[in-house]
Protein backbone atom coordinates (compact mmCIF):
# COMPACT_ATOMS: atom_id res chain seq x y z
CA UNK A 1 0.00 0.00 0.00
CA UNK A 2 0.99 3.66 -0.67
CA UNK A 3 2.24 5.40 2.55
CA UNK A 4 2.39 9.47 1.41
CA UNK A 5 4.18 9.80 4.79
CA UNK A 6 6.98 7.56 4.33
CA UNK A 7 7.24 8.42 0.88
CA UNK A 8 7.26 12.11 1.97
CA UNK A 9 10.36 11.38 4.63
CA UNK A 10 12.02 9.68 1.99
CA UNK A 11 11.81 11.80 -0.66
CA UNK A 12 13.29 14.76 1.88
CA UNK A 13 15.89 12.81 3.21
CA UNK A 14 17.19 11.72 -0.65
CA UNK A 15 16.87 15.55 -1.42
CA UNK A 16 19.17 16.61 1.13
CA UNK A 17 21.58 13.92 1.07
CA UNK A 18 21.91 14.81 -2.10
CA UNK A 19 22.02 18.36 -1.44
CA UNK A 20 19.60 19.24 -3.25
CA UNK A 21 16.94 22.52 -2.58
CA UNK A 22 13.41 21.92 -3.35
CA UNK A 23 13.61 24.22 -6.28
CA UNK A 24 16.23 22.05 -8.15
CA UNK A 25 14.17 18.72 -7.10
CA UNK A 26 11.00 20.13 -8.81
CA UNK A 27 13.37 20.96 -12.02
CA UNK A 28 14.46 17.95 -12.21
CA UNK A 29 11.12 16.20 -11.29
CA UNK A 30 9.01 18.94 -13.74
CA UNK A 31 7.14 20.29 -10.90
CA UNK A 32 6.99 23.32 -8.60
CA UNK A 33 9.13 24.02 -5.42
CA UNK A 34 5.75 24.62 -4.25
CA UNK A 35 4.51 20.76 -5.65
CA UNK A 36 7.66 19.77 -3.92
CA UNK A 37 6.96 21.04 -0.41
CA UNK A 38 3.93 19.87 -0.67
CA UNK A 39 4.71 16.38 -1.60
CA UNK A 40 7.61 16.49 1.52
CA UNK A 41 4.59 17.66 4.04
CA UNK A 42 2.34 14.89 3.02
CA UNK A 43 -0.10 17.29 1.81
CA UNK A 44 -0.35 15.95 -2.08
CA UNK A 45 0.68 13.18 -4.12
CA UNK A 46 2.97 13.05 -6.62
CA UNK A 47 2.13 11.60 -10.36
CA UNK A 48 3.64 8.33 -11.71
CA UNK A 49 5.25 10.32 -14.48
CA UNK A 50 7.18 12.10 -11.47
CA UNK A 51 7.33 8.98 -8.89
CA UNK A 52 9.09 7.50 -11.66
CA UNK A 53 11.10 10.32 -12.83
CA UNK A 54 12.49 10.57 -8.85
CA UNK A 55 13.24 6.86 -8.83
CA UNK A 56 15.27 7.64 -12.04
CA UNK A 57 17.29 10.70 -10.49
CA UNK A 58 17.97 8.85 -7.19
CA UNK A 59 18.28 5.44 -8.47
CA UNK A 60 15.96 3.38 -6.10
CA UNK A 61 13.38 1.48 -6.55
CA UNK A 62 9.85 2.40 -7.05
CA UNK A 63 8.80 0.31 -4.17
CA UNK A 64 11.68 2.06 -1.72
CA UNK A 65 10.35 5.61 -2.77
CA UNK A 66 6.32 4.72 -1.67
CA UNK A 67 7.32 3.00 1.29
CA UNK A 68 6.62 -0.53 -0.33
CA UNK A 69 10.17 -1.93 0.32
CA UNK A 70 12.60 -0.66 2.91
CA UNK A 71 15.25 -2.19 0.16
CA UNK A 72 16.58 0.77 -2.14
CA UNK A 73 18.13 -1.18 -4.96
CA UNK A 74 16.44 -1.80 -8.17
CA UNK A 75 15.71 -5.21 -9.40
């Protein structure tokens, strides 16, 4: 099942360990800094075309990034 808060914690903590602001995530995700902060607060879901275009960037897993897998590696 979809968990927006763990994929909202995980999505912040890949941002900043990659040091990363929110307006350079949302460039490279096609959104808003303002989609972005949302998205990080829980507040709205992201779109598959940007779930998977964050699983591309950070290069995890689909599952990993919603919270589906605590296993970050792509299979």
């Amino acid at each position: 099942m979809f968990n927006k808060n763990i994929f909202a914690e995980r999505l912040r903590v890949l941002r900043t360990t990659s040091n990363l602001n929110q307006t350079q995530l949302g460039e490279i995700a096609g959104i808003s800094q303002f989609a972005v902060s949302k998205i990080e607060k829980a507040q709205r879901a992201a779109s598959i075309e940007v779930l998977c275009a964050l699983a591309d960037y950070f290069d995890v897993s689909l599952d990993y990034l919603v919270g589906r897998s605590d296993d970050p590696a792509r299979h």
